[in-house]
N, C-alpha and C. Protein backbone atom coordinates (compact mmCIF):
# COMPACT_ATOMS: atom_id res chain seq x y z
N UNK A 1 117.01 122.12 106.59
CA UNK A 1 115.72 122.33 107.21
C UNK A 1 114.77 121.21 106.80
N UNK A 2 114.11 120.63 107.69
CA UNK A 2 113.32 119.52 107.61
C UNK A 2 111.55 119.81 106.81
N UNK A 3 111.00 119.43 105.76
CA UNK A 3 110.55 119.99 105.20
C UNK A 3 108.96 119.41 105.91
N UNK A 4 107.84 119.99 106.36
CA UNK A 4 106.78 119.25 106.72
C UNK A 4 106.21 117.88 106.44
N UNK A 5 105.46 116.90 107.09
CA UNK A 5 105.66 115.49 106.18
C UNK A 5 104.37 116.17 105.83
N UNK A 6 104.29 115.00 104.19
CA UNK A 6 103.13 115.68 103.47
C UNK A 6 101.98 114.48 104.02
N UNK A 7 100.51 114.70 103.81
CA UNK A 7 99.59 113.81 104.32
C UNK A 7 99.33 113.48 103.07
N UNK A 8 98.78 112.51 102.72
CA UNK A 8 97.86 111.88 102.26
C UNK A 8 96.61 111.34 102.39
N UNK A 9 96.15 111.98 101.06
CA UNK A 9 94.43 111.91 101.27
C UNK A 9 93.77 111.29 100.78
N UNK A 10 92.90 110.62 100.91
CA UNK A 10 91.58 110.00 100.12
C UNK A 10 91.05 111.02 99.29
N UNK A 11 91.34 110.80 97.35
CA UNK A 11 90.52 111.59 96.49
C UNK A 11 88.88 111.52 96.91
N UNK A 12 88.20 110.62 97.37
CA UNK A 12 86.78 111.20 97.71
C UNK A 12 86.39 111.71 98.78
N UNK A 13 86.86 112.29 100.12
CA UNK A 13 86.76 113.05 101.14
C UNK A 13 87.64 113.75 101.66
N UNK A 14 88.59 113.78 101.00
CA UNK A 14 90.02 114.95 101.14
C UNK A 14 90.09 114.71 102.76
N UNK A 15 90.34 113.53 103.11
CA UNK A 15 90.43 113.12 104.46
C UNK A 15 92.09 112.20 104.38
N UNK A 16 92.57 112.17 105.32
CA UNK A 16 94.07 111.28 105.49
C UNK A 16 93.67 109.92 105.61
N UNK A 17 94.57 109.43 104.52
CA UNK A 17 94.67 108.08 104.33
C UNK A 17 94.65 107.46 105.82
N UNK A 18 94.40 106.24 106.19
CA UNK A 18 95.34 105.66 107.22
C UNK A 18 94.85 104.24 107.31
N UNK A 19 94.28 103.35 106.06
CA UNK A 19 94.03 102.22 106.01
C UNK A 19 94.22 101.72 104.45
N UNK A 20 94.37 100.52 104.16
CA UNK A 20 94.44 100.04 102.84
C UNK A 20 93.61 99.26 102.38
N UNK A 21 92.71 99.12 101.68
CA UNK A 21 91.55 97.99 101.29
C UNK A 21 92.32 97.00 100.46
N UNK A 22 93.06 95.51 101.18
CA UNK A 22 93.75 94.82 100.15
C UNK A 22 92.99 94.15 99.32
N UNK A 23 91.59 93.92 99.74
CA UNK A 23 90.68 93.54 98.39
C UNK A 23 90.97 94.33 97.25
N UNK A 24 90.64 95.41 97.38
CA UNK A 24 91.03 96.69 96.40
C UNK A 24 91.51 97.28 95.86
N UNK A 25 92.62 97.09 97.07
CA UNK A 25 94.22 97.61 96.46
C UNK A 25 93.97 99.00 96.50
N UNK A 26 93.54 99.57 97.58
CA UNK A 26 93.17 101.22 97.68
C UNK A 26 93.39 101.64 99.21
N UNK A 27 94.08 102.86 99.21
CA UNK A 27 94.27 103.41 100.13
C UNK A 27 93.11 103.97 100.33
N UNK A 28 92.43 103.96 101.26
CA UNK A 28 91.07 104.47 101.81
C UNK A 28 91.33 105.48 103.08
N UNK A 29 90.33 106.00 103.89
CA UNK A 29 90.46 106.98 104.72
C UNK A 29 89.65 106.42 105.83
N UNK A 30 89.03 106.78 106.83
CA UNK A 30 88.13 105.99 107.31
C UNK A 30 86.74 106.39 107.31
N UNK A 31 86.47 107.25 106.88
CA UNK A 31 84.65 107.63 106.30
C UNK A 31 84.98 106.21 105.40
N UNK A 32 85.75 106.44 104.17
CA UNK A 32 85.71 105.06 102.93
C UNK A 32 85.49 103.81 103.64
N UNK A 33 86.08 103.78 104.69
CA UNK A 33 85.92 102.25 105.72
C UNK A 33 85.19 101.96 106.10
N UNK A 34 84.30 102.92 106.41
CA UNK A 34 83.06 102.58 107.12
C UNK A 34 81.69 102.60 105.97
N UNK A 35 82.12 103.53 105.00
CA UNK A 35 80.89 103.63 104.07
C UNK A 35 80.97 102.89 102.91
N UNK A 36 82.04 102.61 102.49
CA UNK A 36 82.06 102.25 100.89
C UNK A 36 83.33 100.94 100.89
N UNK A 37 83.46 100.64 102.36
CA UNK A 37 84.73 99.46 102.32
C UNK A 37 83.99 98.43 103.26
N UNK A 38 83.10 98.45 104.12
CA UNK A 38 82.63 97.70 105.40
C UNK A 38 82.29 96.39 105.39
N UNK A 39 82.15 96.03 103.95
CA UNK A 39 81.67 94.45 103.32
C UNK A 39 83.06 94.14 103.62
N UNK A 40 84.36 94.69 103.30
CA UNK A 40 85.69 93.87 102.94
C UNK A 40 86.58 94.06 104.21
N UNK A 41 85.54 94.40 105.68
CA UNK A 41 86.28 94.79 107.06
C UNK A 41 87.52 93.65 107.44
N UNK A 42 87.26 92.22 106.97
CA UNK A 42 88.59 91.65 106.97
C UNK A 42 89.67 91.39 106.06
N UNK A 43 89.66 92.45 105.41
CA UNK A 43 90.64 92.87 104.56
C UNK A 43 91.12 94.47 104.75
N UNK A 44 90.58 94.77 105.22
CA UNK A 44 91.08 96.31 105.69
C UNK A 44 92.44 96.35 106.79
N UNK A 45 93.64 97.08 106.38
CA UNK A 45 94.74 96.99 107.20
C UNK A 45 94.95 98.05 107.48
N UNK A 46 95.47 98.85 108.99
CA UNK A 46 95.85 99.82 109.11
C UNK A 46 97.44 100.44 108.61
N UNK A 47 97.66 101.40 108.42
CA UNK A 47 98.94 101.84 107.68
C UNK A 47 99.22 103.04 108.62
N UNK A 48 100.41 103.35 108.26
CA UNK A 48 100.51 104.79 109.11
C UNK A 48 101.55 105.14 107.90
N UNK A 49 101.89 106.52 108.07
CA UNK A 49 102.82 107.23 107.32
C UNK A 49 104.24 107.33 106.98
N UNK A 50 104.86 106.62 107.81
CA UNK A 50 106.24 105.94 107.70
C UNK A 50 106.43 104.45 106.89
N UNK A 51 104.94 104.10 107.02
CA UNK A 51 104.78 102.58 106.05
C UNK A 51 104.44 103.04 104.64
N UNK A 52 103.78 104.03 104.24
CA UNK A 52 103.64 104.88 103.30
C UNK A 52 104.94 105.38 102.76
N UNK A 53 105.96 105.82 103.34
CA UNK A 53 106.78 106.32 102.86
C UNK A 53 107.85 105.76 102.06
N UNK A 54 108.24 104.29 103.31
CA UNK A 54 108.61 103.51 103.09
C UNK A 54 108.70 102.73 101.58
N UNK A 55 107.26 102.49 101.26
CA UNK A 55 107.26 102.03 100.40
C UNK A 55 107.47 102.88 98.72
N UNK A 56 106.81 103.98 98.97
CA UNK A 56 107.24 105.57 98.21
C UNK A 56 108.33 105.11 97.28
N UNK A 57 109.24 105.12 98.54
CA UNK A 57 110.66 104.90 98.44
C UNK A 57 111.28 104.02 97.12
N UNK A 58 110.34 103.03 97.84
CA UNK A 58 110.89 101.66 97.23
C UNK A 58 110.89 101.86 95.69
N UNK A 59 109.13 101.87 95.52
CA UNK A 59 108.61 102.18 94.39
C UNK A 59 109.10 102.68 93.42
N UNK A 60 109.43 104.08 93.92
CA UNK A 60 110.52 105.28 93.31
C UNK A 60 111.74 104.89 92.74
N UNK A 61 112.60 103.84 93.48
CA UNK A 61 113.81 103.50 92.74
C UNK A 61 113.25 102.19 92.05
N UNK A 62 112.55 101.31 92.08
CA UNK A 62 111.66 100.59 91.05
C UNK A 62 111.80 101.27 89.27
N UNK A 63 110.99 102.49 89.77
CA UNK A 63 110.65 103.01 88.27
C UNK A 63 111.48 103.69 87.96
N UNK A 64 112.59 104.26 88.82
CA UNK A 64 113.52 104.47 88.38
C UNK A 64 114.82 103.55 87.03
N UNK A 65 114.59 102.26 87.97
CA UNK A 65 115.15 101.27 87.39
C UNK A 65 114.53 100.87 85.57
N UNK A 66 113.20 101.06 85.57
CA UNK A 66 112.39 100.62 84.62
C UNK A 66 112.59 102.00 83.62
N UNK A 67 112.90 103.17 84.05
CA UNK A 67 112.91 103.74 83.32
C UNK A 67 114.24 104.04 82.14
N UNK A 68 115.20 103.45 83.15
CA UNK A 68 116.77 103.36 82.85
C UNK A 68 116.84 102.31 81.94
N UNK A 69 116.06 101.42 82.17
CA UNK A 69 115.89 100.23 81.03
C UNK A 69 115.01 100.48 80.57
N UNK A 70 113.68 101.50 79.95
CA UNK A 70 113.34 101.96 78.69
C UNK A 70 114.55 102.97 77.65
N UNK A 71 115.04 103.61 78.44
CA UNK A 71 116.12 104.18 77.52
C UNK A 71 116.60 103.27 76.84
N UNK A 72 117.26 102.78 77.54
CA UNK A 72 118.24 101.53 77.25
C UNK A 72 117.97 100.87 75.62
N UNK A 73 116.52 100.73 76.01
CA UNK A 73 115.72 99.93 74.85
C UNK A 73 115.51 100.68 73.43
N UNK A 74 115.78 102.36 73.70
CA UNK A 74 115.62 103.01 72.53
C UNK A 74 116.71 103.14 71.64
């Protein structure tokens, strides 16, 4: 059974992500885009949720890896 996709939200308006501030390095929402990101509008990229996931992904076996080599190290 296919489990609902989960959303993601902006911690300051419990609104769905769907842009990235690469000045910032922050997933923003778009109230954040317009109110608290609008100086850095050519740096703002749109994302969608499969690019999100995507990278999840990646990440996930990343620290996976890092974590296999902290053991390692003990």
């Amino acid at each position: 059974m296919n489990s609902p996709p989960t959303m993601i939200v902006c911690d300051k308006h419990k609104k769905e992500v769907s842009f990235l501030c690469a000045k910032d390095n922050e997933l923003i929402c778009g109230i954040c885009a317009i109110k608290d990101h609008s100086s850095h509008i050519q740096e703002i990229k749109e994302i969608t949720v499969d690019q999100l996931k995507k990278h999840s992904t990646l990440l996930s076996g990343h620290l996976d890896k890092i974590e296999d080599h902290l053991r390692k190290l003990k």
